[in-house]
PDB file of N, CA and C in Angstrom:
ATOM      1  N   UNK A   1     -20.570  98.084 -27.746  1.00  0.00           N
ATOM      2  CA  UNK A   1     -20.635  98.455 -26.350  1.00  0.00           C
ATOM      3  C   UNK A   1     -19.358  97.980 -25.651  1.00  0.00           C
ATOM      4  N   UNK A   2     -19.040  98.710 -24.859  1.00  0.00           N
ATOM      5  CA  UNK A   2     -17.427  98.544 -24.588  1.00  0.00           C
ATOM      6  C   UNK A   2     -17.580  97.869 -22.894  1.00  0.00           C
ATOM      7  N   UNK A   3     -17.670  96.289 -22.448  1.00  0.00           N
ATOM      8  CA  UNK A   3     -17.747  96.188 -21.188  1.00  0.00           C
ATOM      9  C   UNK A   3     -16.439  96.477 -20.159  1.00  0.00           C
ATOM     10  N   UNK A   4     -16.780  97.141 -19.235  1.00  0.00           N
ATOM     11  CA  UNK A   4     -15.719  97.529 -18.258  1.00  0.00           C
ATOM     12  C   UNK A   4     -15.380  96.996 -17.273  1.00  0.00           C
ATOM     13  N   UNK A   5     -14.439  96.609 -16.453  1.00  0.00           N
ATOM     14  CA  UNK A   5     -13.336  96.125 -16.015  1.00  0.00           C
ATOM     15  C   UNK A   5     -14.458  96.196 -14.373  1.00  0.00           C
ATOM     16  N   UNK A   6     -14.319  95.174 -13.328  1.00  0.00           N
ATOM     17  CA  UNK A   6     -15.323  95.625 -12.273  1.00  0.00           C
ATOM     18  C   UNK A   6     -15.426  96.509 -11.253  1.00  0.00           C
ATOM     19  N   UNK A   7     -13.990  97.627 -11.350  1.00  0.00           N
ATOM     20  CA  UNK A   7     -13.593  98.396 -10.583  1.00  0.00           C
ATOM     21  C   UNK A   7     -14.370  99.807 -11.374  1.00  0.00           C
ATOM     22  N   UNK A   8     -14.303  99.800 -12.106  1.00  0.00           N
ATOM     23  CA  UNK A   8     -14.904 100.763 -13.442  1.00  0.00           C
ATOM     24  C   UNK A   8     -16.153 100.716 -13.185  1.00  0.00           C
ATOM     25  N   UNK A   9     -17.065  99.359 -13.241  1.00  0.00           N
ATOM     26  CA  UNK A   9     -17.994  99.597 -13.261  1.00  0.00           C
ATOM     27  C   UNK A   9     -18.763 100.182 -11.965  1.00  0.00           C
ATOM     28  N   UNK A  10     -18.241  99.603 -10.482  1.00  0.00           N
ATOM     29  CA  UNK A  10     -18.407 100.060  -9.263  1.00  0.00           C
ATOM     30  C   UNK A  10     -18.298 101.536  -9.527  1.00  0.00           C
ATOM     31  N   UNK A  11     -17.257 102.177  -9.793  1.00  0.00           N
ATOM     32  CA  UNK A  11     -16.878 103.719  -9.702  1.00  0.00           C
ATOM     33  C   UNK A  11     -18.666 104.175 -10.447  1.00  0.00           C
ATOM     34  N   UNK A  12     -18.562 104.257 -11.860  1.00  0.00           N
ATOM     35  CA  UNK A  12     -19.995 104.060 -12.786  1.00  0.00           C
ATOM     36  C   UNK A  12     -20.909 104.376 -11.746  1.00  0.00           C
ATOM     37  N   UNK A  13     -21.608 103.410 -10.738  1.00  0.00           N
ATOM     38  CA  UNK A  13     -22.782 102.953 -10.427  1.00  0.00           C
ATOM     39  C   UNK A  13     -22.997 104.459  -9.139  1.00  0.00           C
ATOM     40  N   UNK A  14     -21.531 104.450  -8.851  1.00  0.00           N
ATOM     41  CA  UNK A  14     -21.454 105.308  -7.333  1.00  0.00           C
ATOM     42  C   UNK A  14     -22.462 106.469  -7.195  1.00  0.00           C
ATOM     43  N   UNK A  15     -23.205 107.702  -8.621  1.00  0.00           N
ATOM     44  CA  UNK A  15     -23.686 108.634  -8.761  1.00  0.00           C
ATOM     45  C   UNK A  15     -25.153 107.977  -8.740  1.00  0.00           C
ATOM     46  N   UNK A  16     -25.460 107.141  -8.948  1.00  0.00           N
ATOM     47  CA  UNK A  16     -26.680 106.718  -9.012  1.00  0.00           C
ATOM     48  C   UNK A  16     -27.177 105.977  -7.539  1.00  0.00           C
ATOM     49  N   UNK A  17     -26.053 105.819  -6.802  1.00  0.00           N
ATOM     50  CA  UNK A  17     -26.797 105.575  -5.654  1.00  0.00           C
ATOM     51  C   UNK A  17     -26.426 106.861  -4.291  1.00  0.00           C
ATOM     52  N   UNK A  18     -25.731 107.766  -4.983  1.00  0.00           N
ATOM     53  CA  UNK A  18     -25.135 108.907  -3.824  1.00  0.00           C
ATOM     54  C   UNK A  18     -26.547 109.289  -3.409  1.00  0.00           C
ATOM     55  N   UNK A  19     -27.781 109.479  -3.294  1.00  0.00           N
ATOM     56  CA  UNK A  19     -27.909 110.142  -2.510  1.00  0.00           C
ATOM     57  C   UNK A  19     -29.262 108.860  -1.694  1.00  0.00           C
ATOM     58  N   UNK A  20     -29.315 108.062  -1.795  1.00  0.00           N
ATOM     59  CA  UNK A  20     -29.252 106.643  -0.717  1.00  0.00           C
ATOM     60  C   UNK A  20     -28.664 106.944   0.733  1.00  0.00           C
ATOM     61  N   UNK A  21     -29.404 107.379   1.420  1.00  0.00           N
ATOM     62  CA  UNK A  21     -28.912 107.824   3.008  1.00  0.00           C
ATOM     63  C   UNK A  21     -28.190 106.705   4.218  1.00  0.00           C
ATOM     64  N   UNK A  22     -27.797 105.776   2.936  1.00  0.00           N
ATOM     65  CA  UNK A  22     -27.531 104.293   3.698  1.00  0.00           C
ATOM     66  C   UNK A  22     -25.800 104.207   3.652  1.00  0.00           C
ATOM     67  N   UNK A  23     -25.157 103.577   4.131  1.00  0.00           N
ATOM     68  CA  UNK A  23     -23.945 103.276   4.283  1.00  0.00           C
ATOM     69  C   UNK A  23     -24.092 101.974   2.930  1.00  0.00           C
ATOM     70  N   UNK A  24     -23.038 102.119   2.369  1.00  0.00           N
ATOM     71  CA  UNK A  24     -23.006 101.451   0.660  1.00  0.00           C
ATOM     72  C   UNK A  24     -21.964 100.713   0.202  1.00  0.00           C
ATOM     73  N   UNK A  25     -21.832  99.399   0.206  1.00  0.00           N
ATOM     74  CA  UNK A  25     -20.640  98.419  -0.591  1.00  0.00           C
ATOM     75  C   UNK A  25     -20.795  98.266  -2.133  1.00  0.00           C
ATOM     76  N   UNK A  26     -20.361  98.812  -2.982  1.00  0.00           N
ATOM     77  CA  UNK A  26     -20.395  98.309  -4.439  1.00  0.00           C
ATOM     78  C   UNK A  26     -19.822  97.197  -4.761  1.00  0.00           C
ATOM     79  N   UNK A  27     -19.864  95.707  -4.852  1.00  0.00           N
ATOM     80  CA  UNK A  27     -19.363  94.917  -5.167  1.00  0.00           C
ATOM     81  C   UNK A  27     -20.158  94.501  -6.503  1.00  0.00           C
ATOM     82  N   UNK A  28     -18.761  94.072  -7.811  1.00  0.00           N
ATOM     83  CA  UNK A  28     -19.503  94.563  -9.000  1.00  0.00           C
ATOM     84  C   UNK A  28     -18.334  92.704  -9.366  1.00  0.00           C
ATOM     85  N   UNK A  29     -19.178  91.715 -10.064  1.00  0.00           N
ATOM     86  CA  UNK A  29     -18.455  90.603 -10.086  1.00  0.00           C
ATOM     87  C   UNK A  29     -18.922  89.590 -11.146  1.00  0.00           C
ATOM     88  N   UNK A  30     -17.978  88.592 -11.542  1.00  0.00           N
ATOM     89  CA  UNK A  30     -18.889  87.448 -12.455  1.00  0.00           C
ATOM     90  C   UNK A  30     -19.793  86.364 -11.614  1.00  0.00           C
ATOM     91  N   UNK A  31     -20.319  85.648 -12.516  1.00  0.00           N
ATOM     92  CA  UNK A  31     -20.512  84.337 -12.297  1.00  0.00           C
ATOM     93  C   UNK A  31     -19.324  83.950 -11.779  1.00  0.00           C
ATOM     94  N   UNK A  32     -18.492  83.344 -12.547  1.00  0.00           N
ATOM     95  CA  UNK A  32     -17.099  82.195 -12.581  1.00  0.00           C
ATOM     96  C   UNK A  32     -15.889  82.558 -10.981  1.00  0.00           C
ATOM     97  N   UNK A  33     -16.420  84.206 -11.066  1.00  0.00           N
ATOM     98  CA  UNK A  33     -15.588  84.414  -9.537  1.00  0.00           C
ATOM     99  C   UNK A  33     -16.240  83.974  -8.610  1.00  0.00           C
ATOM    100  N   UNK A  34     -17.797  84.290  -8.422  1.00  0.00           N
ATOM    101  CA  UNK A  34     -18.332  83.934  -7.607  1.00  0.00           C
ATOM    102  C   UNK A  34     -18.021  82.371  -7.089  1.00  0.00           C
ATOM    103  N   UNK A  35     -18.032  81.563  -8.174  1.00  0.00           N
ATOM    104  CA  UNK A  35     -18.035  80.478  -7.822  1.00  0.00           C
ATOM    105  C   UNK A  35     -16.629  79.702  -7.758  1.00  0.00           C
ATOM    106  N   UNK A  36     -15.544  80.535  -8.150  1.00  0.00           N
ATOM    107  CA  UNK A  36     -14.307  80.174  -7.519  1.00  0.00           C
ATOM    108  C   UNK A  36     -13.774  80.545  -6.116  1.00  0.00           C
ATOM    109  N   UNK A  37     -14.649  82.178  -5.727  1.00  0.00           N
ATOM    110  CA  UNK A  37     -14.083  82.337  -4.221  1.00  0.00           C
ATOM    111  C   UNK A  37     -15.312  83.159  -3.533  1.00  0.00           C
ATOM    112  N   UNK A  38     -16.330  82.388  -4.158  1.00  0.00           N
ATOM    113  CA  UNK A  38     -17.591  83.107  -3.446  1.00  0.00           C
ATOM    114  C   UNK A  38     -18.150  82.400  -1.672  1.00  0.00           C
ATOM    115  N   UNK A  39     -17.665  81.241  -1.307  1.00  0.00           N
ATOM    116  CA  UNK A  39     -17.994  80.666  -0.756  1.00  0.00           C
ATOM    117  C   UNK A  39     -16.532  80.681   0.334  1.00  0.00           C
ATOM    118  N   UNK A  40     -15.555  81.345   0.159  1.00  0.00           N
ATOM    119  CA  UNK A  40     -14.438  81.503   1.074  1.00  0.00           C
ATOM    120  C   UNK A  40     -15.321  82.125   2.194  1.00  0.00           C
ATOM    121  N   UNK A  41     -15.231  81.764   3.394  1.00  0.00           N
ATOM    122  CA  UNK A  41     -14.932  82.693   4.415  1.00  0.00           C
ATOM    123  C   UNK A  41     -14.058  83.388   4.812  1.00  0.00           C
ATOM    124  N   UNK A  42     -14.513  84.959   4.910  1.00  0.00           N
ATOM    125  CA  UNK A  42     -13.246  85.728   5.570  1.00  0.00           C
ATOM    126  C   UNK A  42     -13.276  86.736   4.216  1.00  0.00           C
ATOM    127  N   UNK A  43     -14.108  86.525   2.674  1.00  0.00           N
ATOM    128  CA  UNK A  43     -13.736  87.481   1.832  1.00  0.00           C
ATOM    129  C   UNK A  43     -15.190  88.341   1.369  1.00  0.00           C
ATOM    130  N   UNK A  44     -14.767  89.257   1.254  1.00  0.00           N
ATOM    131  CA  UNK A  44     -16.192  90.345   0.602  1.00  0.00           C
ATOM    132  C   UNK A  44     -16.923  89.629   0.085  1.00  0.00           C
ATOM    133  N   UNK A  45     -17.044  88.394  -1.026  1.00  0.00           N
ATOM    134  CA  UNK A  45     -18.002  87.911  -1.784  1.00  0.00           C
ATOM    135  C   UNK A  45     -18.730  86.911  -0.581  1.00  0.00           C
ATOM    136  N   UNK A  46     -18.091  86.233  -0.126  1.00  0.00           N
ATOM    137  CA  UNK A  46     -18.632  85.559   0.782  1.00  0.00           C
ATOM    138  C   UNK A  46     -19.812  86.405   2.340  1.00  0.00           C
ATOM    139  N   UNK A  47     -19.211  87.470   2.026  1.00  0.00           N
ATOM    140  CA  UNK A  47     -20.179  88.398   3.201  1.00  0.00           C
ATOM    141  C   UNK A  47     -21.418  88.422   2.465  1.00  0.00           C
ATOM    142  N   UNK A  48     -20.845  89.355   1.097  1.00  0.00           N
ATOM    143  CA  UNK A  48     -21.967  89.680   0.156  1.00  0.00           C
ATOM    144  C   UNK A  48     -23.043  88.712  -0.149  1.00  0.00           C
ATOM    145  N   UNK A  49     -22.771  87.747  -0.161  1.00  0.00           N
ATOM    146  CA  UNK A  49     -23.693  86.068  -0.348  1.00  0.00           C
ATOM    147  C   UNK A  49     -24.843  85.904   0.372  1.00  0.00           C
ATOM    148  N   UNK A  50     -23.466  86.135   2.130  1.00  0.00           N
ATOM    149  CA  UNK A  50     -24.236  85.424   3.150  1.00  0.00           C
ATOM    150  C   UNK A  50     -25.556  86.376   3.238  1.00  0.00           C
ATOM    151  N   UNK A  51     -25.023  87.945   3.807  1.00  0.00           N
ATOM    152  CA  UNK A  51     -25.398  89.316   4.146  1.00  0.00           C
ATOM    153  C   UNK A  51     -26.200  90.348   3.242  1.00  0.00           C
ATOM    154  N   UNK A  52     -25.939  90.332   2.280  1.00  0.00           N
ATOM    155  CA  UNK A  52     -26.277  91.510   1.178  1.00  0.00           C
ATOM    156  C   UNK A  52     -27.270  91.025   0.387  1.00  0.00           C
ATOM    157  N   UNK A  53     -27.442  92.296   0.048  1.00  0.00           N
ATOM    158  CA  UNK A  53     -28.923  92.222  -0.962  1.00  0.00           C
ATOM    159  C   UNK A  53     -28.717  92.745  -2.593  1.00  0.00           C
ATOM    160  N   UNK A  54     -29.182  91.756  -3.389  1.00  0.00           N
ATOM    161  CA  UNK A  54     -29.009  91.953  -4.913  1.00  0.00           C
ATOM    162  C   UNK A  54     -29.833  93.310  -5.570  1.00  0.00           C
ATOM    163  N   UNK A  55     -29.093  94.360  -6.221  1.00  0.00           N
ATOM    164  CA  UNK A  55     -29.729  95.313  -5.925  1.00  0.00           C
ATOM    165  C   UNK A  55     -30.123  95.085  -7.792  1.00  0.00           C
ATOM    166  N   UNK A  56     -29.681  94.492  -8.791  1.00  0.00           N
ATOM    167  CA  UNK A  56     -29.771  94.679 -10.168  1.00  0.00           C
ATOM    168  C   UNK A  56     -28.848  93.261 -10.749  1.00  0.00           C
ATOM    169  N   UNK A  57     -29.507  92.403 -11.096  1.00  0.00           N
ATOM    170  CA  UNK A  57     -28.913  91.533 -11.586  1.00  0.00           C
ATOM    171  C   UNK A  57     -28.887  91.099 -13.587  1.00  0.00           C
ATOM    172  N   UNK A  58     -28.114  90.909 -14.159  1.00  0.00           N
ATOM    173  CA  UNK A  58     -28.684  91.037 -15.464  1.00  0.00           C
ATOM    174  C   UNK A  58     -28.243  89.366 -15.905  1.00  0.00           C
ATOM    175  N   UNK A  59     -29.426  89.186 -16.579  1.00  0.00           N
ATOM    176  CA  UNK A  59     -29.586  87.700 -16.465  1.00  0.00           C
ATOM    177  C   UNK A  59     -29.139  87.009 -17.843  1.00  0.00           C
TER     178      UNK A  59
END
């Protein structure tokens, strides 16, 4: 199985949520980022944390 890069995988996910009548952030990330710049204020992961909702997590 060939894992893809997290820009790849965002693009991937986009058809499966197009027709979701909602306005949509794909943020697609590790562990190890999270916890190197997950907690910045001022950056997407840190919104995503505070704000967003886990839609599929694989454990």
């Amino acid at each position: 199985m060939r894992i893809l890069p997290p820009w790849e995988s965002a693009i991937a996910m986009r058809p499966s949520l197009a027709d979701l009548p909602i306005g949509k952030d794909i943020v697609v990330t590790t562990p190890e980022e999270i916890a190197c710049r997950g907690y910045v204020v001022g950056t997407v992961l840190h919104q995503a944390l505070t704000e967003g909702t886990v839609l599929y997590e694989q454990v």
